[in-house]
Protein backbone atom coordinates (compact mmCIF):
# COMPACT_ATOMS: atom_id res chain seq x y z
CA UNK A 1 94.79 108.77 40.02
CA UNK A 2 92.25 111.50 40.21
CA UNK A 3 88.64 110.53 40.97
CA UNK A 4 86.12 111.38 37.96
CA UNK A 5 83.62 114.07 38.79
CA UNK A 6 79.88 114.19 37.97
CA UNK A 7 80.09 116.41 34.53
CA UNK A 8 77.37 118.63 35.43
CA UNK A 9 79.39 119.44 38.82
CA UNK A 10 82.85 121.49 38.63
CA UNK A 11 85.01 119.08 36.33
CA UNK A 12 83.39 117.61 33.24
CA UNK A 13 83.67 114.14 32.46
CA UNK A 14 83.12 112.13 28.91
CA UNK A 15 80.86 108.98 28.64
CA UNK A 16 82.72 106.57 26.33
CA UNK A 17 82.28 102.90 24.79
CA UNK A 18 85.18 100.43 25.23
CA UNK A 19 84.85 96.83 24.89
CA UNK A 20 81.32 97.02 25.46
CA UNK A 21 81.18 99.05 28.28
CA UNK A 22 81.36 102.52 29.76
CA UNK A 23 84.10 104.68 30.73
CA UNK A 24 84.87 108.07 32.03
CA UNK A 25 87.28 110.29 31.37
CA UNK A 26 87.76 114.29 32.00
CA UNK A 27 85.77 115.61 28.95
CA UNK A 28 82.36 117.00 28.96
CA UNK A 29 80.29 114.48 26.98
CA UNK A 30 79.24 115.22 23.05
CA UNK A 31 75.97 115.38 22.66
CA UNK A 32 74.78 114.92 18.85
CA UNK A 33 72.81 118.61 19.00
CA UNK A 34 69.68 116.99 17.24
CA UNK A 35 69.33 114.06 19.89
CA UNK A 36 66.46 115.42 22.69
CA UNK A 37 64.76 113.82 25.91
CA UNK A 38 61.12 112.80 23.56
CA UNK A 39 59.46 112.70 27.07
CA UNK A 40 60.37 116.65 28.11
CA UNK A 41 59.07 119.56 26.25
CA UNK A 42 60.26 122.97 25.54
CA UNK A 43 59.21 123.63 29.40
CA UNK A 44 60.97 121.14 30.95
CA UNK A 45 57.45 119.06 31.80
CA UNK A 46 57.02 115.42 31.26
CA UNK A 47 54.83 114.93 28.75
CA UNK A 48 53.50 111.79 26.54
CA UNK A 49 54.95 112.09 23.22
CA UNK A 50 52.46 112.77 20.28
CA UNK A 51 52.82 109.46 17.43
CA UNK A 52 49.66 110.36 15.50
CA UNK A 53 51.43 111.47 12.22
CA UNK A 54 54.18 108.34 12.45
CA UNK A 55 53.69 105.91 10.13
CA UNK A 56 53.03 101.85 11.48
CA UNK A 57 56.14 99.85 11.36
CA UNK A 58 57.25 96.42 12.18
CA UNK A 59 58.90 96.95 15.43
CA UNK A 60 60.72 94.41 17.68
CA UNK A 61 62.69 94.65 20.53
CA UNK A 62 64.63 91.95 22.42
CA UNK A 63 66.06 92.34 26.44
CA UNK A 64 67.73 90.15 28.35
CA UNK A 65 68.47 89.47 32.08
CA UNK A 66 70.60 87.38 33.72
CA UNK A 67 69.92 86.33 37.80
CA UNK A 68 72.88 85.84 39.44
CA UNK A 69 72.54 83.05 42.47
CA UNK A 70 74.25 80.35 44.41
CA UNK A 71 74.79 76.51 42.66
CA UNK A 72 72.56 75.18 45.17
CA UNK A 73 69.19 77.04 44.06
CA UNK A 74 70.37 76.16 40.34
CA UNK A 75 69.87 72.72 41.00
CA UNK A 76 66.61 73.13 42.74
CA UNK A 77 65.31 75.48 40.27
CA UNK A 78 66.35 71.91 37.45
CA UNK A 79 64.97 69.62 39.38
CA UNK A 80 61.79 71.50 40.12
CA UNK A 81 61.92 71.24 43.80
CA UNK A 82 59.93 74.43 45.08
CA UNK A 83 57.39 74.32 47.40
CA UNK A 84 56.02 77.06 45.40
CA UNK A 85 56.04 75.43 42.12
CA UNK A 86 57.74 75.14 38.76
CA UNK A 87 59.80 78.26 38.64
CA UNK A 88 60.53 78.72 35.07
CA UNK A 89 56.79 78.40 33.85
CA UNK A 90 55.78 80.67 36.60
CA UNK A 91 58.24 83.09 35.81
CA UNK A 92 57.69 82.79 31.98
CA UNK A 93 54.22 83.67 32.05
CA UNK A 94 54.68 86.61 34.40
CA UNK A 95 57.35 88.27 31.97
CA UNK A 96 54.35 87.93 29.00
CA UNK A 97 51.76 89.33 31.05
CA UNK A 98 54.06 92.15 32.53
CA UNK A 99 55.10 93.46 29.04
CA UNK A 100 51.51 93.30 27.64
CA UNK A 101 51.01 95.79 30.98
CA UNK A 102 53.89 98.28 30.52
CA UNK A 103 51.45 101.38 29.91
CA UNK A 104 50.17 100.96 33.10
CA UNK A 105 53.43 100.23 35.02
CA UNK A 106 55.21 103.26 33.06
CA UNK A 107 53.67 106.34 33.08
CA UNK A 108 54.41 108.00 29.62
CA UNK A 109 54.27 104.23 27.65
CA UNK A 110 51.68 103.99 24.87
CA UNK A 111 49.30 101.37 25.00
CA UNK A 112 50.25 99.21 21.58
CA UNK A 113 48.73 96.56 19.99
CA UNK A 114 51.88 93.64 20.65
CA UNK A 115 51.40 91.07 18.51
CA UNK A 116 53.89 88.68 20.19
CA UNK A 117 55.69 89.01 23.50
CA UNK A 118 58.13 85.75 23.85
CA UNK A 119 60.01 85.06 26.79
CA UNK A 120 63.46 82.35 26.64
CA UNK A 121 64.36 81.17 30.25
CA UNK A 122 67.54 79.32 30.40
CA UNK A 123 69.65 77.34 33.47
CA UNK A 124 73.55 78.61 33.03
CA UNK A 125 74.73 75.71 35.44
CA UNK A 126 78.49 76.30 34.93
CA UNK A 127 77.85 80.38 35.92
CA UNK A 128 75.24 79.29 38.59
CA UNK A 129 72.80 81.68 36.45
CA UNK A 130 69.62 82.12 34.65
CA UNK A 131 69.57 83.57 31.62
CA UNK A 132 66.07 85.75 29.87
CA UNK A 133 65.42 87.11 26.75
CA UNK A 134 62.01 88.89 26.50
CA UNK A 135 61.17 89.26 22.96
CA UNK A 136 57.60 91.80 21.71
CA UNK A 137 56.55 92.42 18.32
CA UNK A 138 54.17 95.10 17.01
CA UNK A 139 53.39 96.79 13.94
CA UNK A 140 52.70 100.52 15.08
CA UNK A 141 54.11 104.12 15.64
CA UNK A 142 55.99 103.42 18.30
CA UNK A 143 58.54 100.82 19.50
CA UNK A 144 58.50 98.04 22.42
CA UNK A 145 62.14 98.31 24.01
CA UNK A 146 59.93 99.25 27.61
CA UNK A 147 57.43 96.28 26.89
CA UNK A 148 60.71 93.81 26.36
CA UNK A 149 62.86 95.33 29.58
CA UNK A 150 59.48 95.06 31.62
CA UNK A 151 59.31 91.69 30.75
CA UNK A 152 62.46 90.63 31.19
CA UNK A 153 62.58 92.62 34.47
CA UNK A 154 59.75 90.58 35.93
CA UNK A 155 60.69 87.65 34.45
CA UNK A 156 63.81 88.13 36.78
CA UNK A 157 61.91 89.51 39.62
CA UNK A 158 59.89 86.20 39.56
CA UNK A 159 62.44 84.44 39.77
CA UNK A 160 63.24 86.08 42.98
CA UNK A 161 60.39 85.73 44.57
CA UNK A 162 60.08 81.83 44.07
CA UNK A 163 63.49 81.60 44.95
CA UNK A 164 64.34 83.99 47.76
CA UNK A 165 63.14 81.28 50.70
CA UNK A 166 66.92 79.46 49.85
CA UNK A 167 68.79 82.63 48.16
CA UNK A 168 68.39 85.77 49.44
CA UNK A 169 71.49 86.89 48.05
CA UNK A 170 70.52 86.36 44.46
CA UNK A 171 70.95 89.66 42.16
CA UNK A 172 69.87 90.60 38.39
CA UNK A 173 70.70 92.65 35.67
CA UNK A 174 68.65 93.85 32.38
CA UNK A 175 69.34 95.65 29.20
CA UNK A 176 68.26 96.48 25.72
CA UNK A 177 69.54 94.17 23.47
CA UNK A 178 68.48 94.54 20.34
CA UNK A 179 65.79 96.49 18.76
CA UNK A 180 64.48 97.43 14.89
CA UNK A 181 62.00 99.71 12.91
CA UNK A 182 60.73 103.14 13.29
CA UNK A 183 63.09 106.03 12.31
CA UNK A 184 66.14 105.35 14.76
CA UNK A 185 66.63 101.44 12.93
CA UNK A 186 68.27 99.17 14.75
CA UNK A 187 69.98 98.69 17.61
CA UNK A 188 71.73 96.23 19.90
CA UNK A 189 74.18 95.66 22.41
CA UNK A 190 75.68 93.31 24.89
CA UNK A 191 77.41 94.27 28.33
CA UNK A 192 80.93 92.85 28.92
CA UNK A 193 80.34 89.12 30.60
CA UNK A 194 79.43 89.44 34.64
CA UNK A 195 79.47 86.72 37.13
């Protein structure tokens, strides 16, 4: 079977959805020709997209995570047996204050007005995992998907950190889940199961 090549390189390869996740084949990838980079101008510079003329909208935007790790650090993370202290609460309140903070983390994020940021921690015992959902609400002219990922990221990340002493083995993932309002509507979207 011939290895797929980087599509910018000498053979082109196509970026397609199956079951949830991504394939390649040996086609160049479509591009719809009025989808852009919002963050690159006619140059090629980054630049901090303009939302002054965009009307306010309800906007919400929900990522998860998931931190992989071994059974043991499961059960002390339940029974609340860190030296460092109650895990999930610590963890929790990092994700909220890390999403209210994503303009200053990411360089091209508005500062918005969130109304809500939520953040869902829960023990998956029988896939020795934990699972996040970072949740921020705003009514304004642009949307919160970087405010929910950077939450959920350091939600994770947190987790980590309290638990690394026992696991340093433990990994994470985080995506985009869902999101609604402004002019692209909604979206969502949930990776094939991983273990």
């Amino acid at each position: 079977m011939k290895k797929p090549t980087n599509w910018r390189m000498e053979k082109p390869q196509k970026w397609l959805k199956k079951d949830s996740s991504i394939i390649l084949t040996s086609e160049e990838p479509k591009v719809a020709k009025e989808k852009k980079l919002t963050h690159v101008n006619e140059t090629g510079t980054a630049n901090m997209v303009d939302v002054g003329s965009k009307p306010n909208t309800e906007r919400i935007a929900e990522a998860k995570a998931e931190v992989y790790m071994q059974g043991e650090t499961i059960a002390l993370i339940r029974n609340n047996s860190f030296d460092k202290g109650d895990v999930i609460a610590t963890a929790r309140i990092a994700g909220i204050m890390a999403a209210k903070e994503t303009s200053k983390l990411i360089p091209l994020c508005h500062p918005l007005p969130i109304s809500q940021v939520k953040v869902d921690i829960q023990l998956d015992e029988e896939n020795n995992s934990v699972k996040i959902a970072s949740t921020v609400k705003t009514n304004g002219k642009t949307g919160v998907e970087m405010e929910a990922l950077t939450g959920a990221s350091v939600t994770a990340l947190t987790i980590y950190d309290m638990c690394k002493a026992v696991d340093r083995g433990m990994n994470f993932r985080v995506w985009l889940a869902t999101k609604s309002g402004g002019q692209s509507g909604k979206f969502a979207f949930e990776p094939p199961f991983s273990k």
